[in-house]
N, C-alpha and C. Protein backbone atom coordinates (compact mmCIF):
# COMPACT_ATOMS: atom_id res chain seq x y z
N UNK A 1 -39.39 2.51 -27.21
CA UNK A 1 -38.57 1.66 -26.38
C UNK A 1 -39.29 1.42 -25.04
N UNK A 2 -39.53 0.48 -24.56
CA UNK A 2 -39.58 0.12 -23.64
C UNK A 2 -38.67 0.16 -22.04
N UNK A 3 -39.03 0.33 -21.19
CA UNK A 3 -38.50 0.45 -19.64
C UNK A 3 -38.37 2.18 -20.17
N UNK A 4 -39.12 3.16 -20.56
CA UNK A 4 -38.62 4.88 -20.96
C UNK A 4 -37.58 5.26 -19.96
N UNK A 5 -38.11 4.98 -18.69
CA UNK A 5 -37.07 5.71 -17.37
C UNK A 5 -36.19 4.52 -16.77
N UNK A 6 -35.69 3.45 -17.56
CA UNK A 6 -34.86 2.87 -16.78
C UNK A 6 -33.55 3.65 -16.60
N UNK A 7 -33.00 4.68 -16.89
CA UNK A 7 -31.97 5.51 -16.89
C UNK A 7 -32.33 6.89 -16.01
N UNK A 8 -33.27 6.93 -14.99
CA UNK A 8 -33.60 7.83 -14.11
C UNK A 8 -32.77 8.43 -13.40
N UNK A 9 -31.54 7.69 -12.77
CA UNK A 9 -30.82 8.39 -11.94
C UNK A 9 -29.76 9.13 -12.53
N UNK A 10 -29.84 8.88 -13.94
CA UNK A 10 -28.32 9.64 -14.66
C UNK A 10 -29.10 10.60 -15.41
N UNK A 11 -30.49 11.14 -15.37
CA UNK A 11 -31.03 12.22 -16.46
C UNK A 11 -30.43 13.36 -15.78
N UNK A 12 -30.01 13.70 -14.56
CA UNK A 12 -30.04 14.77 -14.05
C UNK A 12 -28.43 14.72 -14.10
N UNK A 13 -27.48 14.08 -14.69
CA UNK A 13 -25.93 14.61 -14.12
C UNK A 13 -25.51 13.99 -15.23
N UNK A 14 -24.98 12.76 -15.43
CA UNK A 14 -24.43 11.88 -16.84
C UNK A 14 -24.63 12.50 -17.94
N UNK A 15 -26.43 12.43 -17.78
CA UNK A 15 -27.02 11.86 -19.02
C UNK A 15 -27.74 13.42 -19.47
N UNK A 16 -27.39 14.71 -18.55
CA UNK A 16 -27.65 15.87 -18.88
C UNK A 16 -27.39 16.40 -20.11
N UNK A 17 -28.22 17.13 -20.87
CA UNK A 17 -27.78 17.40 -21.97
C UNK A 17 -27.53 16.24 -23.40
N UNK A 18 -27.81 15.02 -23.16
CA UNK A 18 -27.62 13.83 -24.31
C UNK A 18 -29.26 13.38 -24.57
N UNK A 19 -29.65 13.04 -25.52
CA UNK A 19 -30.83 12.10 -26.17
C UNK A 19 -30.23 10.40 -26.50
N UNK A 20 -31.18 9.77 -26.28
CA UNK A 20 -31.24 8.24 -26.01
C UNK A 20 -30.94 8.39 -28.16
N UNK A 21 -30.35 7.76 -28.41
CA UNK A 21 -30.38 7.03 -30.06
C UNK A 21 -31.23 6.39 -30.34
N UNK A 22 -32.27 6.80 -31.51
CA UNK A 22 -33.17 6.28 -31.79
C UNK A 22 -33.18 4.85 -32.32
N UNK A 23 -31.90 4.93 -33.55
CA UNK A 23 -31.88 3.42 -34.14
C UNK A 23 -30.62 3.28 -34.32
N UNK A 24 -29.91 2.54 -32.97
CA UNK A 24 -28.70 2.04 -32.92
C UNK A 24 -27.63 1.87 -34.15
N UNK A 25 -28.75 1.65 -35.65
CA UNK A 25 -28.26 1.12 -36.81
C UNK A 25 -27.56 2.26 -37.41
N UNK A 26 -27.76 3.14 -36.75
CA UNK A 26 -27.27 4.70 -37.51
C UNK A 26 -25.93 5.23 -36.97
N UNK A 27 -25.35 4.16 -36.19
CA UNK A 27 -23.94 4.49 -35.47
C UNK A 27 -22.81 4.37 -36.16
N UNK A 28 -21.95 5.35 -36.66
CA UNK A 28 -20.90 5.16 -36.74
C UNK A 28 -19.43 5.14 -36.13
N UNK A 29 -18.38 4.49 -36.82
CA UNK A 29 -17.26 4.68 -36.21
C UNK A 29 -16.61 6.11 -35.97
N UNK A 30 -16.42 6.50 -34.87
CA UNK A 30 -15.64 7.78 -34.24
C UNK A 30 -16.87 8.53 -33.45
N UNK A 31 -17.89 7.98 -33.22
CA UNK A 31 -18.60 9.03 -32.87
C UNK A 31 -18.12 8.48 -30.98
N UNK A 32 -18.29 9.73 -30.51
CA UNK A 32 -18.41 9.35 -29.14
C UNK A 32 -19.78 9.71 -28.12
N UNK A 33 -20.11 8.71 -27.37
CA UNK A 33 -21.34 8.48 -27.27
C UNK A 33 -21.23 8.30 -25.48
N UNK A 34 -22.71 8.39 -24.82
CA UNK A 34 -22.54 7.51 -23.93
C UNK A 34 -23.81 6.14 -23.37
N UNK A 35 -23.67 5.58 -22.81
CA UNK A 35 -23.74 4.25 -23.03
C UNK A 35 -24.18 3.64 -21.29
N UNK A 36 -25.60 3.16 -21.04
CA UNK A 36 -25.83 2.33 -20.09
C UNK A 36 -26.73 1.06 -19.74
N UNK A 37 -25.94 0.57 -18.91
CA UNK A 37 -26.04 -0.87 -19.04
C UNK A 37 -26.35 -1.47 -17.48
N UNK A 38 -26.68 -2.65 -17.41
CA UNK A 38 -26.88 -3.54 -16.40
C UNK A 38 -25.37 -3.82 -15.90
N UNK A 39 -25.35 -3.60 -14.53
CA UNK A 39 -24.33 -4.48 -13.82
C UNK A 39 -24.58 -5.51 -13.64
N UNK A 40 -23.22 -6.56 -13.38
CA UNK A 40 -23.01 -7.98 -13.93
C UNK A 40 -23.40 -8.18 -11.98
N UNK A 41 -24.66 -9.39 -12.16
CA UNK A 41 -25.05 -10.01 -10.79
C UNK A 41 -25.01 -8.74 -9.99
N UNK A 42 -25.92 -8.10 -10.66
CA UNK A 42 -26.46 -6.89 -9.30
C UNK A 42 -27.86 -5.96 -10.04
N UNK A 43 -29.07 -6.83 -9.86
CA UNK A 43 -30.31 -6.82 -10.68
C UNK A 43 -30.85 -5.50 -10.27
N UNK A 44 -31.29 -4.39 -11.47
CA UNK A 44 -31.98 -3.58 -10.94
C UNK A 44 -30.84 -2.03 -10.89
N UNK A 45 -29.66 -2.70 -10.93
CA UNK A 45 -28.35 -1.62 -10.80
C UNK A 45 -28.10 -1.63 -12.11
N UNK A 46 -27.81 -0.37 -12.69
CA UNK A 46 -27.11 0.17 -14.33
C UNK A 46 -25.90 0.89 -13.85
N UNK A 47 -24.78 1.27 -14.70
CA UNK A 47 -24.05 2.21 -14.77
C UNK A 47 -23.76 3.22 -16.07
N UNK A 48 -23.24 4.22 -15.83
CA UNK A 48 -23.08 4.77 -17.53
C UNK A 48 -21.78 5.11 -17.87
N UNK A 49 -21.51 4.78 -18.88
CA UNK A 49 -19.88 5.03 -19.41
C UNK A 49 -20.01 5.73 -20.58
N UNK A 50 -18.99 6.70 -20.64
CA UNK A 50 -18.47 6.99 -22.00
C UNK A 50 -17.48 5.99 -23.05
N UNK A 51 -17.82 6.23 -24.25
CA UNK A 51 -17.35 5.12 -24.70
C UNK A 51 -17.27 6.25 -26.49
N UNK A 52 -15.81 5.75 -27.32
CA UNK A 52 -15.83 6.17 -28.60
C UNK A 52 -15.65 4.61 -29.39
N UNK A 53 -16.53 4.67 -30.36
CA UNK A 53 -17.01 3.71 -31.16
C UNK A 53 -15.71 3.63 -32.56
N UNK A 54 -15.18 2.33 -32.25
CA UNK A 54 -13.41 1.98 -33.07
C UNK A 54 -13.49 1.49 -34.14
N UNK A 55 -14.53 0.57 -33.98
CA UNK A 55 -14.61 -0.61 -35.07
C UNK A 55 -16.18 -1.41 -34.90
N UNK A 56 -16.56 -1.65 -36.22
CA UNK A 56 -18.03 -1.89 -36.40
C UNK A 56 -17.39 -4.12 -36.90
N UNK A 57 -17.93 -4.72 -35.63
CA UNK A 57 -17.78 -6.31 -36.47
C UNK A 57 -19.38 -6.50 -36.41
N UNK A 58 -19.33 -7.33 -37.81
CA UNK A 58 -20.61 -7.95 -37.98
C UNK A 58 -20.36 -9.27 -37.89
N UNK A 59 -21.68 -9.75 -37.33
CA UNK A 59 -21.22 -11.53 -36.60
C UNK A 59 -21.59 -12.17 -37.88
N UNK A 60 -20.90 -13.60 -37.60
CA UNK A 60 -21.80 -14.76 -38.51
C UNK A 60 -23.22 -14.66 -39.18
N UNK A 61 -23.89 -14.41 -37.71
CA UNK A 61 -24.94 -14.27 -37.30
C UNK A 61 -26.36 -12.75 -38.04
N UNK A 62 -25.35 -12.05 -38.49
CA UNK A 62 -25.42 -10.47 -38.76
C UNK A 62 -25.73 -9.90 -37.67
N UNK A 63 -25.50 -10.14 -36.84
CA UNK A 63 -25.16 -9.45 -34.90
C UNK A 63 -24.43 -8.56 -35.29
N UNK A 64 -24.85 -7.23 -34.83
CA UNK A 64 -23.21 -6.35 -34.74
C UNK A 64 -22.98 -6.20 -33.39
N UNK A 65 -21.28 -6.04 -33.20
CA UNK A 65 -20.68 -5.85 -32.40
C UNK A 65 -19.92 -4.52 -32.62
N UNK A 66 -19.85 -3.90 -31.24
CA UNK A 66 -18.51 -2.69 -31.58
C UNK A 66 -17.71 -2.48 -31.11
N UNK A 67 -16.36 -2.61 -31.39
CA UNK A 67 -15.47 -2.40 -30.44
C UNK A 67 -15.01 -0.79 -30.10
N UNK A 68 -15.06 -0.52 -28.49
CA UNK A 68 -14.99 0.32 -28.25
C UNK A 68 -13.54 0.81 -27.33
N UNK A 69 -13.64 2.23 -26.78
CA UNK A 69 -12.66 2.77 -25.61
C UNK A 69 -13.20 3.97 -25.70
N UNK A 70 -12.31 4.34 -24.92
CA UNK A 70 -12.75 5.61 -23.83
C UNK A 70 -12.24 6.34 -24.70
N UNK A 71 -11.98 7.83 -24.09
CA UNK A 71 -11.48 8.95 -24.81
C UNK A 71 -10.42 8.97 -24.57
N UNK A 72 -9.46 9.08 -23.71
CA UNK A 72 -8.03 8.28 -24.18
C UNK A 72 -8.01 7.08 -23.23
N UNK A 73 -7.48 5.81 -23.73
CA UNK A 73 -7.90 4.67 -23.87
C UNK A 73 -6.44 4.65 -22.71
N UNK A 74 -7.25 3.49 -21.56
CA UNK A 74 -6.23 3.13 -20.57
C UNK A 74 -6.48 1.62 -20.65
N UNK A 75 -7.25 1.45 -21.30
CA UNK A 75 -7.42 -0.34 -21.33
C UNK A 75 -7.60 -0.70 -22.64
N UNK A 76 -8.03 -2.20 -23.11
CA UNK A 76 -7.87 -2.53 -24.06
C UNK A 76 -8.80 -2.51 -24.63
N UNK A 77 -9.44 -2.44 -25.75
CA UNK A 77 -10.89 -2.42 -26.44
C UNK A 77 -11.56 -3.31 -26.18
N UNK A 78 -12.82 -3.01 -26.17
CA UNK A 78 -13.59 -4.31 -25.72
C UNK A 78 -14.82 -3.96 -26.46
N UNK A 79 -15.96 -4.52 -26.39
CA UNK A 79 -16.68 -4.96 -27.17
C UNK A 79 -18.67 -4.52 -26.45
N UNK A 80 -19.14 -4.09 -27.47
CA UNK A 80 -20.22 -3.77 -26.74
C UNK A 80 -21.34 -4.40 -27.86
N UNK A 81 -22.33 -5.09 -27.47
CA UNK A 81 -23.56 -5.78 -28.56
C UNK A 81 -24.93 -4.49 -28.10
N UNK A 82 -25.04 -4.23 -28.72
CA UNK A 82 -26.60 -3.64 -28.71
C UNK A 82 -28.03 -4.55 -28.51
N UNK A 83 -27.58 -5.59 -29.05
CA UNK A 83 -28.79 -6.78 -29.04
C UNK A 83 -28.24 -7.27 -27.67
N UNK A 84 -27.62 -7.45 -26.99
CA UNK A 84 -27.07 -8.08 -25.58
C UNK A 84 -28.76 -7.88 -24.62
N UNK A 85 -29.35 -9.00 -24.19
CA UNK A 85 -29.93 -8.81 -23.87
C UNK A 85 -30.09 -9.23 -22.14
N UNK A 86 -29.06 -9.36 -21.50
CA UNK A 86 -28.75 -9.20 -20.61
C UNK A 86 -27.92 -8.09 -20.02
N UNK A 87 -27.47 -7.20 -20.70
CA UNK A 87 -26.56 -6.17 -20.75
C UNK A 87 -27.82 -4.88 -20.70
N UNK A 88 -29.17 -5.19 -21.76
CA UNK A 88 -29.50 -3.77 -22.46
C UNK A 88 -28.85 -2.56 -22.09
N UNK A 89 -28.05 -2.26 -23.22
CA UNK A 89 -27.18 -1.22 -23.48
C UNK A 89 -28.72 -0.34 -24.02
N UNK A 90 -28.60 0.84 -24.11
CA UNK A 90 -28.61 1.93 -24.06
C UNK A 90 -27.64 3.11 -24.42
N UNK A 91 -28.25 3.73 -26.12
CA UNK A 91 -27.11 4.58 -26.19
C UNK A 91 -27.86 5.99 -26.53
N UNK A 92 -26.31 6.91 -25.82
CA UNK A 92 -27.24 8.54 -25.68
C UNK A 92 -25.78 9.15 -26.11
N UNK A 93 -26.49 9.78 -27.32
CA UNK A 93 -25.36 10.82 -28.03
C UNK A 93 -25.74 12.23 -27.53
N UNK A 94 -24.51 13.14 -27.24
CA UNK A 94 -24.57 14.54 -26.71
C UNK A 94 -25.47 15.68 -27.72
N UNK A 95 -26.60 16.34 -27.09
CA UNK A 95 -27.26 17.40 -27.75
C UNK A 95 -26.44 18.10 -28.35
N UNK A 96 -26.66 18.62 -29.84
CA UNK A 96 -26.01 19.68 -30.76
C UNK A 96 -26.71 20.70 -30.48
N UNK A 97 -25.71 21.71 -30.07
CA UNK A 97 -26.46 22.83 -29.58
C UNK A 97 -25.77 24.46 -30.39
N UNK A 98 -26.41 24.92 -30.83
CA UNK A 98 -26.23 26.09 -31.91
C UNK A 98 -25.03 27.48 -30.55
N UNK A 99 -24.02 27.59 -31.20
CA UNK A 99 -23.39 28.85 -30.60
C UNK A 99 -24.06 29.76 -30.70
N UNK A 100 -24.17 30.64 -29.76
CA UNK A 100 -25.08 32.19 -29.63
C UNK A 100 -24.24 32.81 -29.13
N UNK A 101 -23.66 32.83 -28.26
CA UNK A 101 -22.27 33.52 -27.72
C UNK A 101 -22.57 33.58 -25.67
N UNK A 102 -23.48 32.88 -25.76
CA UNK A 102 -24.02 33.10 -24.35
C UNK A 102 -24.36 31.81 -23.49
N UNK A 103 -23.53 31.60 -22.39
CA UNK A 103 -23.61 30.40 -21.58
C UNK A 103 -25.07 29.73 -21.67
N UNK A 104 -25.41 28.55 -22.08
CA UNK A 104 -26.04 27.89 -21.61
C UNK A 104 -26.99 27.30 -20.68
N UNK A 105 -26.15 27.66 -19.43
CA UNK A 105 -27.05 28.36 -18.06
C UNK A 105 -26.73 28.95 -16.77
N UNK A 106 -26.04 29.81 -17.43
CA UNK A 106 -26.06 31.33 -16.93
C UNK A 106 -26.03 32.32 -17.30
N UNK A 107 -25.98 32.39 -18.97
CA UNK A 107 -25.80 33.60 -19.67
C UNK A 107 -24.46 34.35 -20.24
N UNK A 108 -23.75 33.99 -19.30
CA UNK A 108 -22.53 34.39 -19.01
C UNK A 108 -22.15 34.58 -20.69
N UNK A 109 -20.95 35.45 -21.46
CA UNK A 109 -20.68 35.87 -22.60
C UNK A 109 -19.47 34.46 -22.86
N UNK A 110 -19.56 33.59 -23.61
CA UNK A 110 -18.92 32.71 -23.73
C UNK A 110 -17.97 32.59 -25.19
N UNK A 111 -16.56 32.36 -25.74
CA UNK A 111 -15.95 32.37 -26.79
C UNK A 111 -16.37 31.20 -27.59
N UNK A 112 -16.54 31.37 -29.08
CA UNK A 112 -16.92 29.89 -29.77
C UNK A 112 -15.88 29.17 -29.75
N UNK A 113 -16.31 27.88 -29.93
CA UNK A 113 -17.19 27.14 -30.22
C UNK A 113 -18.26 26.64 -28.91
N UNK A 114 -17.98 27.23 -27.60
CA UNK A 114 -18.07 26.73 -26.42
C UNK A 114 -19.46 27.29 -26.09
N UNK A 115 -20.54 26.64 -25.37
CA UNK A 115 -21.58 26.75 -24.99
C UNK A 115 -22.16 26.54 -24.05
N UNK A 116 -20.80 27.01 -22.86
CA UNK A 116 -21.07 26.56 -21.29
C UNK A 116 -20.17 27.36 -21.26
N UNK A 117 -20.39 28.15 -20.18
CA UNK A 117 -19.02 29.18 -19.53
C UNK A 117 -18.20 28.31 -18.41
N UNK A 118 -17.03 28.50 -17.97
CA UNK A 118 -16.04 27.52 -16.96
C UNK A 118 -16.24 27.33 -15.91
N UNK A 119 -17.29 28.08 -14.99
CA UNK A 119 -17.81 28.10 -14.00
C UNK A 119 -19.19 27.04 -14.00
N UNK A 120 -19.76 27.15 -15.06
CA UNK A 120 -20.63 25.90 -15.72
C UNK A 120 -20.17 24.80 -15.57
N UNK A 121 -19.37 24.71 -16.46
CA UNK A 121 -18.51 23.40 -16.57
C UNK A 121 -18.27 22.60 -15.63
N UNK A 122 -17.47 23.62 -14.68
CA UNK A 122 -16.72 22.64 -13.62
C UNK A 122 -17.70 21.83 -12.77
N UNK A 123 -18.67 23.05 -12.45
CA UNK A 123 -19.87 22.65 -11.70
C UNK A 123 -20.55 21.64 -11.79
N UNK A 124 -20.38 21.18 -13.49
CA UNK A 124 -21.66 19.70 -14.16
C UNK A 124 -20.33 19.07 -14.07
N UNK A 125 -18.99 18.93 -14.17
CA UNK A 125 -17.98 17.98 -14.07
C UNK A 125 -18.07 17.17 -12.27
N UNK A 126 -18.19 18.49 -11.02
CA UNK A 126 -18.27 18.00 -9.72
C UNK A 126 -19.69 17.41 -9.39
N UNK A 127 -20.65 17.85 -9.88
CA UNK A 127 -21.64 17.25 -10.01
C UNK A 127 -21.70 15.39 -10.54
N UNK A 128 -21.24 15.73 -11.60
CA UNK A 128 -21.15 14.10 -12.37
C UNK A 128 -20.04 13.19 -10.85
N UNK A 129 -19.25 13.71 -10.60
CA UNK A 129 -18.69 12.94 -10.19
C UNK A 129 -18.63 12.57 -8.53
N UNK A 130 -19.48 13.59 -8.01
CA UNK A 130 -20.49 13.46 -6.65
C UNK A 130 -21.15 12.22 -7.04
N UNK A 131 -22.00 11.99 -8.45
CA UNK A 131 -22.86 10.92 -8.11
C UNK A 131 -22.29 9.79 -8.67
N UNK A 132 -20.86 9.34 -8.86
CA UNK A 132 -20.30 8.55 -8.92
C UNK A 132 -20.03 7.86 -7.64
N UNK A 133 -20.32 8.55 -6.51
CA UNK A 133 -19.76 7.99 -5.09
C UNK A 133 -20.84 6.94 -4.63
């Protein structure tokens, strides 16, 4: 892929812990993913959203489209193209990471299925949302 680091400012908080999708074509419905894109008339600016994948349309065209929402959905579905080439979307599904019984990064003794202790957590939650400001 081309532009490798156009997603630079979200490797360290967003996009922690997720890999870029290799071939978009391998997406299915329910997976939840996250997803960044160009802001509309503001060149050079991306944002990243979470987004769970509802419905797969294939165009006329054989374009796919997907209609998406959030994890619980406060708006109405809307629609995301992968080929959008004013948009380039960008999609990054969350690392699968094997239970050991031990935080992630701190060690800390953690209950399964979980692979971050709560003190972790909160920390990459205030983090993410510091660099939302």
């Amino acid at each position: 892929m081309e532009n490798k680091n156009i997603d630079f400012e979200f490797l360290d908080n967003k996009l922690a812990d997720y890999e870029e999708v290799a071939n978009v074509s391998d997406l299915q419905v329910g997976q939840h993913l996250r997803i960044t894109s160009n802001v509309y008339k503001q060149p050079g600016k991306r944002k990243c959203s979470y987004i769970v994948l509802k419905e797969k349309v294939v165009q006329d065209d054989g374009g796919i489209t997907w209609l998406v929402n959030s994890y619980r959905p406060m708006y109405s579905d809307w629609a995301v193209s992968p080929d959008n080439s004013y948009k380039q979307y960008r999609f990054y599904k969350k690392i699968e990471k094997e239970y050991n019984g031990k935080c992630d990064m701190c060690l800390l003794c953690v209950s399964q299925p979980y692979t971050r202790c709560f003190n972790c957590s909160t920390l990459q939650k205030q983090k993410n949302n510091y660099s939302d400001l």
